[in-house]
PDB file of N, CA and C in Angstrom:
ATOM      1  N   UNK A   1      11.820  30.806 -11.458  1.00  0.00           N
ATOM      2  CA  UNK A   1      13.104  31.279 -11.981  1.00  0.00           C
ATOM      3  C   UNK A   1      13.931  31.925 -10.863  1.00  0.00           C
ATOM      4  N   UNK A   2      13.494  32.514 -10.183  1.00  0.00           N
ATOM      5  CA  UNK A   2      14.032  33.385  -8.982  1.00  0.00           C
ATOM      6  C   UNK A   2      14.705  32.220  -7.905  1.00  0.00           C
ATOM      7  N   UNK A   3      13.674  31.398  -7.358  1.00  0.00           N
ATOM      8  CA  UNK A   3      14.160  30.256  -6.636  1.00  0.00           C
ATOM      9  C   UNK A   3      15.250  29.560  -7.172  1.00  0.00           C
ATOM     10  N   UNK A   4      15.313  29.026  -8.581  1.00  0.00           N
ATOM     11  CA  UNK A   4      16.309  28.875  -9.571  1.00  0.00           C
ATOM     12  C   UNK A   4      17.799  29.061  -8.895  1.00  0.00           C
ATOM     13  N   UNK A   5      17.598  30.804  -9.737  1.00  0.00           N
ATOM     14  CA  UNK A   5      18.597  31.442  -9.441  1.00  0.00           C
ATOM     15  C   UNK A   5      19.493  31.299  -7.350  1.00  0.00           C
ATOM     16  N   UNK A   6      18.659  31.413  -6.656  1.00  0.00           N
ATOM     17  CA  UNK A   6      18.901  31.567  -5.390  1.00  0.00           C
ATOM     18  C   UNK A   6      19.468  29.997  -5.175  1.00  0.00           C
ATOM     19  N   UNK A   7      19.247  29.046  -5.809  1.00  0.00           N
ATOM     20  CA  UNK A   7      20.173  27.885  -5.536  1.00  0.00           C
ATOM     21  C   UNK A   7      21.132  27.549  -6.289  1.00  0.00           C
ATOM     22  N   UNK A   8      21.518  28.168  -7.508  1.00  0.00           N
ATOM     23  CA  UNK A   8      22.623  28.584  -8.086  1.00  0.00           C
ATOM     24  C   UNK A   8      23.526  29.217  -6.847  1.00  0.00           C
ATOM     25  N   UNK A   9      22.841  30.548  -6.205  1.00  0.00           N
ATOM     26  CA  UNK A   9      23.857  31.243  -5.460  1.00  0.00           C
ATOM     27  C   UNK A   9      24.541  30.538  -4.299  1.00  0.00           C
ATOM     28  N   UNK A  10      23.499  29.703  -3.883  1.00  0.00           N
ATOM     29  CA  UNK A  10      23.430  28.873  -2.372  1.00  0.00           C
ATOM     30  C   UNK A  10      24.555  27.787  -2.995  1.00  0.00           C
ATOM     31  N   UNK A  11      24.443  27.091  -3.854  1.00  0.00           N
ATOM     32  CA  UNK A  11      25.105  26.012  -4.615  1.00  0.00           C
ATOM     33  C   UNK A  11      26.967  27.032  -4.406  1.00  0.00           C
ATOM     34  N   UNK A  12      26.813  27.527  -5.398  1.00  0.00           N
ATOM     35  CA  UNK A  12      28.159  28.679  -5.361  1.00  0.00           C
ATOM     36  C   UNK A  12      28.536  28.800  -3.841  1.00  0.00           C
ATOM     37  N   UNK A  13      27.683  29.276  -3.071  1.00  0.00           N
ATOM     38  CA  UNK A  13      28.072  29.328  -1.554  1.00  0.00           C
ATOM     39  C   UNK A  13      28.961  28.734  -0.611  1.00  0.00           C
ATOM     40  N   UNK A  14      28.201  27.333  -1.299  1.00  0.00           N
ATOM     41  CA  UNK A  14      28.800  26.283  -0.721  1.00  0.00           C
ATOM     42  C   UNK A  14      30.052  25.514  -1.194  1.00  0.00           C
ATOM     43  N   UNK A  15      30.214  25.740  -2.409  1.00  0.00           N
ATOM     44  CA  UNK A  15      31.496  25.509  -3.267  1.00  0.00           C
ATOM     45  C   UNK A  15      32.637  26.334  -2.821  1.00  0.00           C
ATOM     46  N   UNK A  16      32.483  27.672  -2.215  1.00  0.00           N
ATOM     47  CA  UNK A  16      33.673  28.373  -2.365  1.00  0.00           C
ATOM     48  C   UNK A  16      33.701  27.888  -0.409  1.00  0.00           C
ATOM     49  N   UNK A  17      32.943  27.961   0.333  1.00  0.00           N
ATOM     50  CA  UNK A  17      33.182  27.511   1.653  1.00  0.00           C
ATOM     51  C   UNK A  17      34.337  26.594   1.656  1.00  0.00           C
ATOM     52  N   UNK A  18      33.634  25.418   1.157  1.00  0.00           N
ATOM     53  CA  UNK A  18      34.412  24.088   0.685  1.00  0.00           C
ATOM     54  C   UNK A  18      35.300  24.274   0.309  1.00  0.00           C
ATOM     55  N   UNK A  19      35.898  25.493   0.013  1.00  0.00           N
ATOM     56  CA  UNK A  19      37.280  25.332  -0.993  1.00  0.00           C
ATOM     57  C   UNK A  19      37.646  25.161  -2.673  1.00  0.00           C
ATOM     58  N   UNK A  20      36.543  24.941  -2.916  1.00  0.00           N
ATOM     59  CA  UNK A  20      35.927  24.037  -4.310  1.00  0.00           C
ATOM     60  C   UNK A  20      35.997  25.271  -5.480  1.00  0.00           C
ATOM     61  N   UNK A  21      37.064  25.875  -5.572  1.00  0.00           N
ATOM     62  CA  UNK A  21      36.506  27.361  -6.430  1.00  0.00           C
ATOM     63  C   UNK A  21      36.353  26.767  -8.093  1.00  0.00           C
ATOM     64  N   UNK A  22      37.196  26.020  -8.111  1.00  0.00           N
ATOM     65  CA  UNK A  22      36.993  25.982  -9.740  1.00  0.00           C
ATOM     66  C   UNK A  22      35.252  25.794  -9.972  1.00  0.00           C
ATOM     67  N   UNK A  23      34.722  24.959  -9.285  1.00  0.00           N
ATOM     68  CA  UNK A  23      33.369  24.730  -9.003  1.00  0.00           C
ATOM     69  C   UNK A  23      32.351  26.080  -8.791  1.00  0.00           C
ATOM     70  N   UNK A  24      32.709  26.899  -8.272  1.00  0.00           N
ATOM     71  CA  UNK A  24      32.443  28.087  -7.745  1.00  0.00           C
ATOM     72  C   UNK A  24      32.686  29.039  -8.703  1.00  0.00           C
ATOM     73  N   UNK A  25      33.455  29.079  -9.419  1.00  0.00           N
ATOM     74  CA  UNK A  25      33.528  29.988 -10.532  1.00  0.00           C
ATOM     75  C   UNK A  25      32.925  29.321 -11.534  1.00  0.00           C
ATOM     76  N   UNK A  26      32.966  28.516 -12.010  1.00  0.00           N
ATOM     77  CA  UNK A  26      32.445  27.542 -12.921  1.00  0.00           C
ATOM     78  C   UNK A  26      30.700  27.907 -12.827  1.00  0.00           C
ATOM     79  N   UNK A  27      30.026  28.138 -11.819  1.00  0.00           N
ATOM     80  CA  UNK A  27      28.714  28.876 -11.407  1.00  0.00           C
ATOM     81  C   UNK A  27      28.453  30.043 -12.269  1.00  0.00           C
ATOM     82  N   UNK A  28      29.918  30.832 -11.330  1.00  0.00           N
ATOM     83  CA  UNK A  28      29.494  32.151 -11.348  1.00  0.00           C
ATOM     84  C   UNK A  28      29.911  32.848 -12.398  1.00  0.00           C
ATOM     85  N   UNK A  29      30.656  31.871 -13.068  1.00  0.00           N
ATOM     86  CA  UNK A  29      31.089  32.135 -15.083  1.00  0.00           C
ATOM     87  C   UNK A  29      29.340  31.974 -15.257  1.00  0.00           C
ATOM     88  N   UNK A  30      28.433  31.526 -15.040  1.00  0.00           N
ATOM     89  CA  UNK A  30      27.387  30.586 -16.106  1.00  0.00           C
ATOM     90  C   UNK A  30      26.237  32.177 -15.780  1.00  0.00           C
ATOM     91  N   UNK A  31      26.456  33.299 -14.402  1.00  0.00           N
ATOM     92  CA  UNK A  31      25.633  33.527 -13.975  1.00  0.00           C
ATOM     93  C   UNK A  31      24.925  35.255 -15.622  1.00  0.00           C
ATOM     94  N   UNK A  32      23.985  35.722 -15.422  1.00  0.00           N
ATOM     95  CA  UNK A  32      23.688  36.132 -16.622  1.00  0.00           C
ATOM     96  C   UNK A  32      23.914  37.852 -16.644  1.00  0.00           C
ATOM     97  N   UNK A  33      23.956  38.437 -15.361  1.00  0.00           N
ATOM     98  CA  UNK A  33      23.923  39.628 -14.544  1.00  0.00           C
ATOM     99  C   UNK A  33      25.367  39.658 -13.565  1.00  0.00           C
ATOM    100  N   UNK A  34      26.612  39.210 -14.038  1.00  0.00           N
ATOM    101  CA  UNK A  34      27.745  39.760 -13.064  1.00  0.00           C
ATOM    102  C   UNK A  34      28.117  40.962 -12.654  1.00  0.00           C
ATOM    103  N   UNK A  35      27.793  42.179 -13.468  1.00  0.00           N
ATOM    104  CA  UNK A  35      28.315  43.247 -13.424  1.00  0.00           C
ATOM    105  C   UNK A  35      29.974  43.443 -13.405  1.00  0.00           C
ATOM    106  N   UNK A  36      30.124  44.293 -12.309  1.00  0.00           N
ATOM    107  CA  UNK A  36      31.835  44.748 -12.273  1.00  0.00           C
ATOM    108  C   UNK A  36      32.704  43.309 -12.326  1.00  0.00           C
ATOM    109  N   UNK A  37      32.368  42.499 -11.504  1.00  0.00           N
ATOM    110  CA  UNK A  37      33.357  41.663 -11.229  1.00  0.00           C
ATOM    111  C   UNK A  37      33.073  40.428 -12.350  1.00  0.00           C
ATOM    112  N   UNK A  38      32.469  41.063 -13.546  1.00  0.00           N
ATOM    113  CA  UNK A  38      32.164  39.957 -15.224  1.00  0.00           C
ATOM    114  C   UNK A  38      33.940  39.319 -15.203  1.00  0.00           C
ATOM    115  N   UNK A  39      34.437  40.314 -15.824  1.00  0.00           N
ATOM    116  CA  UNK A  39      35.803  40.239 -16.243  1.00  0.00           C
ATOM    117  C   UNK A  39      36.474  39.362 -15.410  1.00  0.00           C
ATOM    118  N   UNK A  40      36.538  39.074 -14.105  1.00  0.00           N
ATOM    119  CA  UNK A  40      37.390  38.516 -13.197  1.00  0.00           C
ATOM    120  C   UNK A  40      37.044  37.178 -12.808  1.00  0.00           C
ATOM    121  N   UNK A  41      35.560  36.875 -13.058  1.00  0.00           N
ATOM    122  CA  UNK A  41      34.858  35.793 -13.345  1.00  0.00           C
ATOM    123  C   UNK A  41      35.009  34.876 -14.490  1.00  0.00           C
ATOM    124  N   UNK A  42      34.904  35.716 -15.676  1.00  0.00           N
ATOM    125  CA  UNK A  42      35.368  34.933 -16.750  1.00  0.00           C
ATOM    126  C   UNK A  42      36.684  34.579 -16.702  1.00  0.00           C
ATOM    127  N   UNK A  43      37.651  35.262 -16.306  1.00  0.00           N
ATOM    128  CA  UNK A  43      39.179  35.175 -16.763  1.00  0.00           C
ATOM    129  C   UNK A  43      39.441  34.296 -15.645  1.00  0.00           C
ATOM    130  N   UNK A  44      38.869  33.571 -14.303  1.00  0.00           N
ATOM    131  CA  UNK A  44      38.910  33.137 -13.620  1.00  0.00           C
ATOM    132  C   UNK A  44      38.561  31.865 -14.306  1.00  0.00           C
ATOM    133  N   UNK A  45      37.506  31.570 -15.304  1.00  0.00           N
ATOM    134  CA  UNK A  45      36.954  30.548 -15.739  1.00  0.00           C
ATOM    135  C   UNK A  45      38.052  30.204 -16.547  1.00  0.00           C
ATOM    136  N   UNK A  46      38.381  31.017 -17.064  1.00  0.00           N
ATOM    137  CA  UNK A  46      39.445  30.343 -18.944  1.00  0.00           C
ATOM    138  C   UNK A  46      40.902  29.804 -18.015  1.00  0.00           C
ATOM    139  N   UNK A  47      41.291  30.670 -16.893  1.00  0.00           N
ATOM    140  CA  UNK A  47      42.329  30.174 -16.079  1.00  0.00           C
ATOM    141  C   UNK A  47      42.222  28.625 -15.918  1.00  0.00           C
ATOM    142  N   UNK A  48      40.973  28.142 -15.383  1.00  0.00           N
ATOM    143  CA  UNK A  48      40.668  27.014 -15.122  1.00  0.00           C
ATOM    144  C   UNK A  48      40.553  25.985 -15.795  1.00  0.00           C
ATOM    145  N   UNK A  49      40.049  26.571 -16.942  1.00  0.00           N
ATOM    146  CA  UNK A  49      39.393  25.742 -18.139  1.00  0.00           C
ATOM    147  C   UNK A  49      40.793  25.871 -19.407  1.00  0.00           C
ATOM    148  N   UNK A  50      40.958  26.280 -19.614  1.00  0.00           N
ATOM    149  CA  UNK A  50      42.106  26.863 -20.780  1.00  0.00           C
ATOM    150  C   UNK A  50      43.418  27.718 -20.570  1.00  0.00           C
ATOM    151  N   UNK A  51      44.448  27.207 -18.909  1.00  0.00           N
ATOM    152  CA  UNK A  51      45.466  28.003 -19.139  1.00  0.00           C
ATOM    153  C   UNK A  51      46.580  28.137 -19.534  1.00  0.00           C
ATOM    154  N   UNK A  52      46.740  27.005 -20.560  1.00  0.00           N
ATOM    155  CA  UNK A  52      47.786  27.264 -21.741  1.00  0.00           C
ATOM    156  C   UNK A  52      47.126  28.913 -22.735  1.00  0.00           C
ATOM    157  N   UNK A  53      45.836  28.982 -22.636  1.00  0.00           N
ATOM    158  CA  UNK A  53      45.615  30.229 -23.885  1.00  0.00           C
ATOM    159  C   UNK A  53      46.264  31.415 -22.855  1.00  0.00           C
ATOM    160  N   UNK A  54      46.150  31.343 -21.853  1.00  0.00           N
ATOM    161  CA  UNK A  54      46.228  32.692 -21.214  1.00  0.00           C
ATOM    162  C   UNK A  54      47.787  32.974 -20.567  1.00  0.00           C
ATOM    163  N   UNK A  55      48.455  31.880 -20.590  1.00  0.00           N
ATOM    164  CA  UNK A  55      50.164  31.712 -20.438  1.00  0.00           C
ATOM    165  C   UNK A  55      50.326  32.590 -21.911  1.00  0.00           C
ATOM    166  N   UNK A  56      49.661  32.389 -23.126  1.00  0.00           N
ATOM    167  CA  UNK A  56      49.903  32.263 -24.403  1.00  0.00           C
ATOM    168  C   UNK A  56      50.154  33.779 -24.619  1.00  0.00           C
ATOM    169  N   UNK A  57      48.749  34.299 -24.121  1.00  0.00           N
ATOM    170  CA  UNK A  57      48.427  35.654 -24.331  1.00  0.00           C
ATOM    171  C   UNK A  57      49.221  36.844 -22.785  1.00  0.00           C
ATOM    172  N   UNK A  58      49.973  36.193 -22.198  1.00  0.00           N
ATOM    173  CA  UNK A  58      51.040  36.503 -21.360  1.00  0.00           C
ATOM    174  C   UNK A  58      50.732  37.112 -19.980  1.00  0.00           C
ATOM    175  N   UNK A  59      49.308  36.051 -19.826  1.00  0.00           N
ATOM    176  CA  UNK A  59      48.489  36.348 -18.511  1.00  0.00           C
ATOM    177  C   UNK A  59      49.029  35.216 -17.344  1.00  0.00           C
ATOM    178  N   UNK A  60      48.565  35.645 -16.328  1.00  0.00           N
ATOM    179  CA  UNK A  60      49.353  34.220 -15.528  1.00  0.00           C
ATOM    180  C   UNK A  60      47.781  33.784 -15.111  1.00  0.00           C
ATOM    181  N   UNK A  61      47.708  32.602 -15.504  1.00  0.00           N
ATOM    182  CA  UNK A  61      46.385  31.608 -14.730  1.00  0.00           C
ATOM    183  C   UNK A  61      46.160  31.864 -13.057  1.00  0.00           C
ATOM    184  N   UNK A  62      47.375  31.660 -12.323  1.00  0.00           N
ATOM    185  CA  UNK A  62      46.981  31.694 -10.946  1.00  0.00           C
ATOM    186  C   UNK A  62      46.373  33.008 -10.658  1.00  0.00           C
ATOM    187  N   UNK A  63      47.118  34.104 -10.912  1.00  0.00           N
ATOM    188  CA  UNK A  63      46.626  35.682 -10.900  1.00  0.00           C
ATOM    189  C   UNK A  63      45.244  35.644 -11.079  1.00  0.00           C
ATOM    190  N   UNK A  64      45.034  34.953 -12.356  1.00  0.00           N
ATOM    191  CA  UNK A  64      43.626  35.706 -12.591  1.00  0.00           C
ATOM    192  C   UNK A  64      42.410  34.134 -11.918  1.00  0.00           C
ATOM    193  N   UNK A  65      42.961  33.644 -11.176  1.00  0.00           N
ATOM    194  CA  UNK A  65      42.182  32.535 -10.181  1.00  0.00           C
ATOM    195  C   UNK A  65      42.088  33.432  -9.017  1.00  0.00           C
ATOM    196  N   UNK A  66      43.046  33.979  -8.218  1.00  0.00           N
ATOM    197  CA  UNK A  66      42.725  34.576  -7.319  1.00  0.00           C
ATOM    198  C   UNK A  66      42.219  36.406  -7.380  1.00  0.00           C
ATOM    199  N   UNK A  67      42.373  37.033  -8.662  1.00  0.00           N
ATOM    200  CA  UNK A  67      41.551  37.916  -8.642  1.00  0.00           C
ATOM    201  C   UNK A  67      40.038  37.730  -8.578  1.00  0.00           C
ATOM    202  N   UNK A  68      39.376  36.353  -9.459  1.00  0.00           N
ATOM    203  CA  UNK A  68      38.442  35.851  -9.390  1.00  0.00           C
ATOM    204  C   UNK A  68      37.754  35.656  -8.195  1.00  0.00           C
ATOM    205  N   UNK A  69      38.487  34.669  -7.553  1.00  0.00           N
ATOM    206  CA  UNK A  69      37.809  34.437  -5.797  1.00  0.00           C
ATOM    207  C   UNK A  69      37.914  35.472  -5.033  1.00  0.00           C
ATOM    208  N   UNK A  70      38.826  36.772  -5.241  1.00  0.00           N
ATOM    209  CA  UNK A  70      38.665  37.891  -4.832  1.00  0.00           C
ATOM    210  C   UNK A  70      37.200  38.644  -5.104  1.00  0.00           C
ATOM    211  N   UNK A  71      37.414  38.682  -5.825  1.00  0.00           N
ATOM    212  CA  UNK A  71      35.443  39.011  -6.930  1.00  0.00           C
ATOM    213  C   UNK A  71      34.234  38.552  -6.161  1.00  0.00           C
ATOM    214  N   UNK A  72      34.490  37.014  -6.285  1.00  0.00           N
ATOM    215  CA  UNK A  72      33.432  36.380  -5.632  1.00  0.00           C
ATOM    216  C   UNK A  72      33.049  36.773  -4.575  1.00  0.00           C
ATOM    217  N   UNK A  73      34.470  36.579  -3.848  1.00  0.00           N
ATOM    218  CA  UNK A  73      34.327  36.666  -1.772  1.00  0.00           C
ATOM    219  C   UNK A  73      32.998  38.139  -1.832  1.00  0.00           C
ATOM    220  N   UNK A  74      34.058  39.004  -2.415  1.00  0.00           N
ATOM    221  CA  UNK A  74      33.353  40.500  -2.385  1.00  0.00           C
ATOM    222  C   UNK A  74      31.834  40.805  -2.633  1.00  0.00           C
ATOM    223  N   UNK A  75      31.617  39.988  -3.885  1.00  0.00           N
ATOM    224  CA  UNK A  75      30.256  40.296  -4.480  1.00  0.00           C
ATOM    225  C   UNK A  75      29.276  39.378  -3.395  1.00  0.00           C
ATOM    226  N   UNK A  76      29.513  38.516  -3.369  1.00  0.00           N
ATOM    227  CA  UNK A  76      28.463  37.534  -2.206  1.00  0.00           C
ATOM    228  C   UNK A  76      28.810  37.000  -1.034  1.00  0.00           C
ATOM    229  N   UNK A  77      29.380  38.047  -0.549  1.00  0.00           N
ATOM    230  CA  UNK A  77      29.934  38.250   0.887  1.00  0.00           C
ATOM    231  C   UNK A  77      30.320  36.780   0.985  1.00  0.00           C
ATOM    232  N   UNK A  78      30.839  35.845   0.780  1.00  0.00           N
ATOM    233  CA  UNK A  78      31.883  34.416   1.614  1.00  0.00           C
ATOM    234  C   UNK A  78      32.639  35.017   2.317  1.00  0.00           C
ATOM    235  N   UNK A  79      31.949  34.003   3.524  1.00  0.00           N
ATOM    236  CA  UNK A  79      32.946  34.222   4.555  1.00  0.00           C
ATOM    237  C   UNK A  79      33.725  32.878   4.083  1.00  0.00           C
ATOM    238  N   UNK A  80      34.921  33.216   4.522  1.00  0.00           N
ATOM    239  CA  UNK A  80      36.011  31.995   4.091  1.00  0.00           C
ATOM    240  C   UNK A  80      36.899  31.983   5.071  1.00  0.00           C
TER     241      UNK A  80
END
């Protein structure tokens, strides 16, 4: 399970290197333990996945894409 997890992270790693964030959040939406940066992860995900709901609810999609990869960079050090 541990190994698991560590190629989840490595996988994620390599997605946000690449550029690939929707991919990269799309991970780190799935992961089970986000802590602080939960919120910015998810809202990063629905941006991606659903941002007519969040235009709706009078959020802006891009905002909460790059608070997200902000999150990420931070929590698992990417260098980018």
């Amino acid at each position: 399970e541990r190994e698991d997890a560590m190629t989840k992270l490595d996988t994620l790693r390599a997605a946000a290197i690449a550029g690939d964030w929707r991919t990269a959040v799309a991970i780190a939406a799935r992961f089970p333990r986000l802590g602080a940066i939960r919120g910015a992860v998810l809202d990063a995900h629905m941006a991606y996945t659903n941002p007519r709901f969040l235009r709706q609810i009078g959020r802006c999609p891009d905002a909460a894409i790059a608070a997200g990869r902000s999150a990420i960079i931070a929590a698992y050090s990417i260098e980018h």
